[in-house]
Protein backbone atom coordinates (compact mmCIF):
# COMPACT_ATOMS: atom_id res chain seq x y z
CA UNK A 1 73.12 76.67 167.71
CA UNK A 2 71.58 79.68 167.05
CA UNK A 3 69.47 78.52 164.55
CA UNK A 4 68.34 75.64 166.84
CA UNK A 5 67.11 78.61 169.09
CA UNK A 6 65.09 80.30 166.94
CA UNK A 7 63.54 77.52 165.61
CA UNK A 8 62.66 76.64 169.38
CA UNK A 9 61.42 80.18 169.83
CA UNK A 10 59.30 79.62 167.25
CA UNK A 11 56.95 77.79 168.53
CA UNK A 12 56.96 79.52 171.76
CA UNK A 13 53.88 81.50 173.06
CA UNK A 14 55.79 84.56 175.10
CA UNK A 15 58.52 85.43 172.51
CA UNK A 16 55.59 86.13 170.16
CA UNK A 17 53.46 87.84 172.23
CA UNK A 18 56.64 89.78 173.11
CA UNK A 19 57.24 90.46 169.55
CA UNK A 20 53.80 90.71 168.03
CA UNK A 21 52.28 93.00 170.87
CA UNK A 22 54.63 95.88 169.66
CA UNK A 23 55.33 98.06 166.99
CA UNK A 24 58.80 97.82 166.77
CA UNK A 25 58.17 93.89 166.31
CA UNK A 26 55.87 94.66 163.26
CA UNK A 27 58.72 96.73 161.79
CA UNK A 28 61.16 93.71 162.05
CA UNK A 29 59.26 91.38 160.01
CA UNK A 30 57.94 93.68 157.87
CA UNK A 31 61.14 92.94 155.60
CA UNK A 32 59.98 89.52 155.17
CA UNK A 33 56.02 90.16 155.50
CA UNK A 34 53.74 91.95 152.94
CA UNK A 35 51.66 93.33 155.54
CA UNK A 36 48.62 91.73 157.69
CA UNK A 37 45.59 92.09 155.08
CA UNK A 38 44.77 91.24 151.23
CA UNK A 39 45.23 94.52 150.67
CA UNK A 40 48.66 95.03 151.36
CA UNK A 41 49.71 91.38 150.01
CA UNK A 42 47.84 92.24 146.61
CA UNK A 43 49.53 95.91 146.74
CA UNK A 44 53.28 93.95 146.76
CA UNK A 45 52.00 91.60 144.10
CA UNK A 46 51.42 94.42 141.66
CA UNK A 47 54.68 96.01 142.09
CA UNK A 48 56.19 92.85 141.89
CA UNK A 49 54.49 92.05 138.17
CA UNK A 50 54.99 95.85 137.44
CA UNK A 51 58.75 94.74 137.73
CA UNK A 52 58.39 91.51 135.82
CA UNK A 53 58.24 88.86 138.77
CA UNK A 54 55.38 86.10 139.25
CA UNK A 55 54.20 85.58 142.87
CA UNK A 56 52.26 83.50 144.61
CA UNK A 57 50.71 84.57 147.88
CA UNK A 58 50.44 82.87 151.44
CA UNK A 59 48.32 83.53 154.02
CA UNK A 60 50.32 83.11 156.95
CA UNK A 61 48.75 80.56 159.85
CA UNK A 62 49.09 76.79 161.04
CA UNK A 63 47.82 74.44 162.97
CA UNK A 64 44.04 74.99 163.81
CA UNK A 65 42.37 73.56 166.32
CA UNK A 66 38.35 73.61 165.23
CA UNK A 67 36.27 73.45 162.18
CA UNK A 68 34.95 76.68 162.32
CA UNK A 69 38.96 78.04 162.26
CA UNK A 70 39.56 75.74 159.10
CA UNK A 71 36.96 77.21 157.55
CA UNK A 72 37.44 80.85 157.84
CA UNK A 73 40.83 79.99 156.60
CA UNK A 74 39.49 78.20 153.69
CA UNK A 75 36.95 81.67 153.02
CA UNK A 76 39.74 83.65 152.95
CA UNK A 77 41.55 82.13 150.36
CA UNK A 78 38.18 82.13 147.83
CA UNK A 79 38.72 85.88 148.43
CA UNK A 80 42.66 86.13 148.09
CA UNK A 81 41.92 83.54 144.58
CA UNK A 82 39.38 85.82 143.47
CA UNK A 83 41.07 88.98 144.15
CA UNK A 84 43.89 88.29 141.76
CA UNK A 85 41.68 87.09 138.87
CA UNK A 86 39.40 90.55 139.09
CA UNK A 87 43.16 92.40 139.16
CA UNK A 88 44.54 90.24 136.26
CA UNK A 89 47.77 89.61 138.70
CA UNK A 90 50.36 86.97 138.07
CA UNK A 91 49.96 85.00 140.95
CA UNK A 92 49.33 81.81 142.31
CA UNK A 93 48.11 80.53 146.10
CA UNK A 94 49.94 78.77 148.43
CA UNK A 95 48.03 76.98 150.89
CA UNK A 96 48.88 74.65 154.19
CA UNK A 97 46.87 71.94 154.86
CA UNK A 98 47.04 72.00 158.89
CA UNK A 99 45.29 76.08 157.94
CA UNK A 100 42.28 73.89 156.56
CA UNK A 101 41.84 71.36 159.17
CA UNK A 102 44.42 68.79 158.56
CA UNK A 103 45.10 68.18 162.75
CA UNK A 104 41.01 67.89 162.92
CA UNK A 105 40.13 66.03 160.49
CA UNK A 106 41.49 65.15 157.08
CA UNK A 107 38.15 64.32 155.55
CA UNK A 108 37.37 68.09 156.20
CA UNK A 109 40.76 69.62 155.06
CA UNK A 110 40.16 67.91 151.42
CA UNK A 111 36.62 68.77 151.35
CA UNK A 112 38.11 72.61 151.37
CA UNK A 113 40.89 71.46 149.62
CA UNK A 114 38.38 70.20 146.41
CA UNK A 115 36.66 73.41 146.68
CA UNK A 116 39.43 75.74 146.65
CA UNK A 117 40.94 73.93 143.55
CA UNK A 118 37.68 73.83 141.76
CA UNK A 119 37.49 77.88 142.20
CA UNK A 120 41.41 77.99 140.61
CA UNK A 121 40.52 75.69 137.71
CA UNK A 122 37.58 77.97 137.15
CA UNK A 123 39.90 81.10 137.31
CA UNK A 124 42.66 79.57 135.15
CA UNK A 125 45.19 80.09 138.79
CA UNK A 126 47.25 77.45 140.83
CA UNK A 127 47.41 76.65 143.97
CA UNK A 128 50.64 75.16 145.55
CA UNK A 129 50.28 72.57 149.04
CA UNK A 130 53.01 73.50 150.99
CA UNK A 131 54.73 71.22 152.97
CA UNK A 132 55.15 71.35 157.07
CA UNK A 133 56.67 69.68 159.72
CA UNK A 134 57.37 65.72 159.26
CA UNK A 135 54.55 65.35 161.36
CA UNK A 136 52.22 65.98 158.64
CA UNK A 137 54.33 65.40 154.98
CA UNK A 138 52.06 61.72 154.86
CA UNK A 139 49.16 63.24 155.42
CA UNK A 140 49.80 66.25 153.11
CA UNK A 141 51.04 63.89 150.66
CA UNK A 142 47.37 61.42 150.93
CA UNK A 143 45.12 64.27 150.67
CA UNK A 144 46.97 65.53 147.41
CA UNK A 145 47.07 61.60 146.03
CA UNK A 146 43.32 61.71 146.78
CA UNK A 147 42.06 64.67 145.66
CA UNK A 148 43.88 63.85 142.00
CA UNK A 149 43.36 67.33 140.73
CA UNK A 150 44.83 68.81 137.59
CA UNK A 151 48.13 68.81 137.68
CA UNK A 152 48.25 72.34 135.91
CA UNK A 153 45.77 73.46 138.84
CA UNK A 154 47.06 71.62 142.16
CA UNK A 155 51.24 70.93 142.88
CA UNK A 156 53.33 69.96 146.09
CA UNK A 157 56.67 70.82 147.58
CA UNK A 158 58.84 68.99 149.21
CA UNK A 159 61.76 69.34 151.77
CA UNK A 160 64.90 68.09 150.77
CA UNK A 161 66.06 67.89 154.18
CA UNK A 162 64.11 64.76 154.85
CA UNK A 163 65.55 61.31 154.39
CA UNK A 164 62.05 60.21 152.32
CA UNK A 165 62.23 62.91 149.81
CA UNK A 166 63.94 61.15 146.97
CA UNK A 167 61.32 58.31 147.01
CA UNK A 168 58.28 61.06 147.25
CA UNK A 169 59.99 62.99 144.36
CA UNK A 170 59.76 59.69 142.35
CA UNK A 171 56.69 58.94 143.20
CA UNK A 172 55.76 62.40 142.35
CA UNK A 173 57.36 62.74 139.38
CA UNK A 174 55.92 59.26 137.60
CA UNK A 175 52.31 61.18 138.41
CA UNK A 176 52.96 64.31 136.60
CA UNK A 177 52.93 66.18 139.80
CA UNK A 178 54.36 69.85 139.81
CA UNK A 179 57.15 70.21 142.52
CA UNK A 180 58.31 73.03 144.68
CA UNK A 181 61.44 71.69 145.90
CA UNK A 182 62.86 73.75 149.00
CA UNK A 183 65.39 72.86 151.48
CA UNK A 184 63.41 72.76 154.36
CA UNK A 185 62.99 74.99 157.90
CA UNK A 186 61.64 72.64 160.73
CA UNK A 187 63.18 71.46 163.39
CA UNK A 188 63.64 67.72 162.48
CA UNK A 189 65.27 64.22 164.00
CA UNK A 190 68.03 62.91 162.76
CA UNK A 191 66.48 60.15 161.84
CA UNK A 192 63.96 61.38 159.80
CA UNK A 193 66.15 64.28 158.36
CA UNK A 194 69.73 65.05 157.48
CA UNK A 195 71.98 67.08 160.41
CA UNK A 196 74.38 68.57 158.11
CA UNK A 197 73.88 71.31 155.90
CA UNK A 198 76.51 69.02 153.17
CA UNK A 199 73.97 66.52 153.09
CA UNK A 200 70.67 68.77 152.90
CA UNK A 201 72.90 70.50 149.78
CA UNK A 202 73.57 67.15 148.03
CA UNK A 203 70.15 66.01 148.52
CA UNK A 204 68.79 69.06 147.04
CA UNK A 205 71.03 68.64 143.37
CA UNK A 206 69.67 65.33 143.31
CA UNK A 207 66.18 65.57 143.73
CA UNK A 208 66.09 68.90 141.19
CA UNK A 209 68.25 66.76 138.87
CA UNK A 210 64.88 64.01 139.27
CA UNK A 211 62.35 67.10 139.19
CA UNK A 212 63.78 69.22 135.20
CA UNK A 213 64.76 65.31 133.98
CA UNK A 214 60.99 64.56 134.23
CA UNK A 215 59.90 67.02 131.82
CA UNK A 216 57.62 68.68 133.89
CA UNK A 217 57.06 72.32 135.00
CA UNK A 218 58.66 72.47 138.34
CA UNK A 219 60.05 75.36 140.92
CA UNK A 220 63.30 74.96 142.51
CA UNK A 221 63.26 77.51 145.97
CA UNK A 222 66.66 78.76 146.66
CA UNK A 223 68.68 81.58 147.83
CA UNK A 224 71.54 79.45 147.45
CA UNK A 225 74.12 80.42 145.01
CA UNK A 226 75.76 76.70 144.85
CA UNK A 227 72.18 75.18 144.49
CA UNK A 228 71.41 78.04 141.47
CA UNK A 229 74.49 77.44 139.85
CA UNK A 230 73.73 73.89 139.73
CA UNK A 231 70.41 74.50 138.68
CA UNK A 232 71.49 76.12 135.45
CA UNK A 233 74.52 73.72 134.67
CA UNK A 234 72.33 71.14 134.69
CA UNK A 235 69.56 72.96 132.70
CA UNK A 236 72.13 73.72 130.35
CA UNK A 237 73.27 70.20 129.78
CA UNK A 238 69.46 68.96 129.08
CA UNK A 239 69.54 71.83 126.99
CA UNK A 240 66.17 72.86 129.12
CA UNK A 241 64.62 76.53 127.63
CA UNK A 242 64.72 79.31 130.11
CA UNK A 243 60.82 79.00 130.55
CA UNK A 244 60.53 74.97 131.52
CA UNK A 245 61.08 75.96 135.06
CA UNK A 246 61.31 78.77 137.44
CA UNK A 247 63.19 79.72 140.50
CA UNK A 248 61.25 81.18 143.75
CA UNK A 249 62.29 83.34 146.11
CA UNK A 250 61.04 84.93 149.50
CA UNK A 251 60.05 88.35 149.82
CA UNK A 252 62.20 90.26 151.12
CA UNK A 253 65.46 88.05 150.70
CA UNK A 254 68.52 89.19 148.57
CA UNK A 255 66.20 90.88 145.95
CA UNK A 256 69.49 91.32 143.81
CA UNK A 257 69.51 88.14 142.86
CA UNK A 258 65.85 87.94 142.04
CA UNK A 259 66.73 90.89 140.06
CA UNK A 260 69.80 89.23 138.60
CA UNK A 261 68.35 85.98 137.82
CA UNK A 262 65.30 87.84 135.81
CA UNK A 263 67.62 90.14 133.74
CA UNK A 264 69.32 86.64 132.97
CA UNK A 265 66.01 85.48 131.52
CA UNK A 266 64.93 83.34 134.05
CA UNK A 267 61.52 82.92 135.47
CA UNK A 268 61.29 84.16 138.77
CA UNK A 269 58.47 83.74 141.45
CA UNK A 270 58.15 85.93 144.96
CA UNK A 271 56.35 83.79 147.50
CA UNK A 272 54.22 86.72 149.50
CA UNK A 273 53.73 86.24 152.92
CA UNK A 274 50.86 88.29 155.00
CA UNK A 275 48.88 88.20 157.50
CA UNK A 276 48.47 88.73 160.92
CA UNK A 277 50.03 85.40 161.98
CA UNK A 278 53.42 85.99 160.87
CA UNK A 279 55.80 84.92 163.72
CA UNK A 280 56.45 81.36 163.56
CA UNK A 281 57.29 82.32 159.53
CA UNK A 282 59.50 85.45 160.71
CA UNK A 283 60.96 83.16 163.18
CA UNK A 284 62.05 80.21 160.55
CA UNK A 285 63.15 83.01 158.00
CA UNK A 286 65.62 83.91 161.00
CA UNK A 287 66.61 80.39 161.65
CA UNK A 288 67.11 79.69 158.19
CA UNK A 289 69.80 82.26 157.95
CA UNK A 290 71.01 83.88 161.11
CA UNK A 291 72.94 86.63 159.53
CA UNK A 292 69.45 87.79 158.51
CA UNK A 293 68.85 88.70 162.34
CA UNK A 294 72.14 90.83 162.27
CA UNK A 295 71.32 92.70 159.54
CA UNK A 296 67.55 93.65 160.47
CA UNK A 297 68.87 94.62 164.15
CA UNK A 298 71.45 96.96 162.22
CA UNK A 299 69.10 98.80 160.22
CA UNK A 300 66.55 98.33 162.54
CA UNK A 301 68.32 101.08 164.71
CA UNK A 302 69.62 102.99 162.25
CA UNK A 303 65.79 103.54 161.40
């Protein structure tokens, strides 16, 4: 239930003015948020390579409503690409498709789509199309099919919460596509996704048991000790290398086991969130694990 709540909050215009309007708000979700400009986001990156982690960053905002918007969001991640290549950082992008215009138009999002990938293939970086809401995963899922970039430039992730996952994994897979495969942190139907957290789990082992079988270079997002442990039993029985996929983490979240998994050999990627429009992200970091709210409002007043 509480989850539910959060997830409602999320979307919710006076909880977030509430909690954005005030600096003890920007203290909460600065355990899960880089900062609010490049130059913090790029300031975590390097102490995140310095310690031997990849990253890849994230610009935090959804959803906008006019060109103009789509485009500023598309200018700022030229700079964010363009920033790690002068730096020589290990990092890739991470882009939304609703931050370049995807509710507008999507003729417009993969025009800044195209150019966006064109600067990474120039720069030798990657950018990764994360996935939203249901609302948009056929959408997101067109513009990728018809933009047909590189696959060592352009990759997808998908939710294994929804029902349609194991058919886009396939679909996926047979065209070389790179997957980030996550669990998912929308408020969905039943109908369109699975209700219990037993079926998102099982879901999850099969479609990353699809994802290393194909051969390909995928990332499998978990903080999930069951879904790690399965990751490496079944790595272990394809006799997969250590560097033939990677796990990827959230800043912020149980950095021990980022830690842990590294020492063990294992790549390991920090997804970097900043910007200024961090709530609905704080929000669904909250919802996806409800004991994080306990602990930030503990040390939150022992501060």
């Amino acid at each position: 239930m509480l989850r539910s709540l959060l997830l409602y909050l999320s979307e919710k215009e006076a909880p977030k003015k509430l909690l954005t309007g005030h600096t003890w708000g920007r203290r909460l979700a600065a355990r899960f948020i880089a900062g609010e400009s490049l130059e913090d986001a790029v300031q975590a990156v390097r102490a995140l390579n310095a310690d031997g982690f990849e990253a890849t960053l994230d610009c935090l905002g959804e959803s906008v409503h006019d060109a103009s918007a789509a485009k500023e969001a598309c200018e700022v991640y030229f700079g964010a690409l363009d920033r790690l290549a002068a730096e020589r950082l290990h990092s890739h992008v991470s882009i939304k498709l609703t931050q370049l215009g995807l509710p507008i138009d999507e003729a417009l999002t993969l025009r800044h789509l195209a150019a966006l990938t064109e600067r990474a293939q120039k720069l030798g970086n990657f950018i990764r199309i994360d996935m939203e809401s249901s609302a948009y995963t056929e959408s997101t899922l067109r513009v990728f099919r018809q933009l047909n970039a590189p696959r060592e430039t352009l990759g997808m992730v998908i939710q294994s919460y929804l029902r349609r996952s194991e058919q886009d994994v396939a679909n996926l897979v047979k065209c070389g596509a790179r997957i980030r495969l996550v669990k998912g942190a929308y408020q969905e139907p039943a109908e369109l996704a699975f209700p219990h957290k037993s079926d998102v789990d099982a879901n999850f082992v099969k479609l990353m048991k699809m994802m290393l079988a194909s051969g390909a270079y995928h990332a499998i997002a978990t903080h999930d000790d069951r879904m790690i442990a399965a990751t490496l039993a079944f790595a272990r029985q394809r006799a997969l290398a250590a560097d033939r996929f990677e796990f990827q983490m959230l800043y912020g979240i149980r950095r021990q086991l980022q830690r842990d998994l590294l020492k063990q050999g294992y790549r390991v990627r920090v997804y970097v969130p900043y910007g200024k429009q961090w709530y609905a992200y704080f929000m669904r970091r909250l919802a996806e694990r409800p004991a994080n709210l306990i602990f930030l409002l503990r040390n939150f007043f022992r501060a």
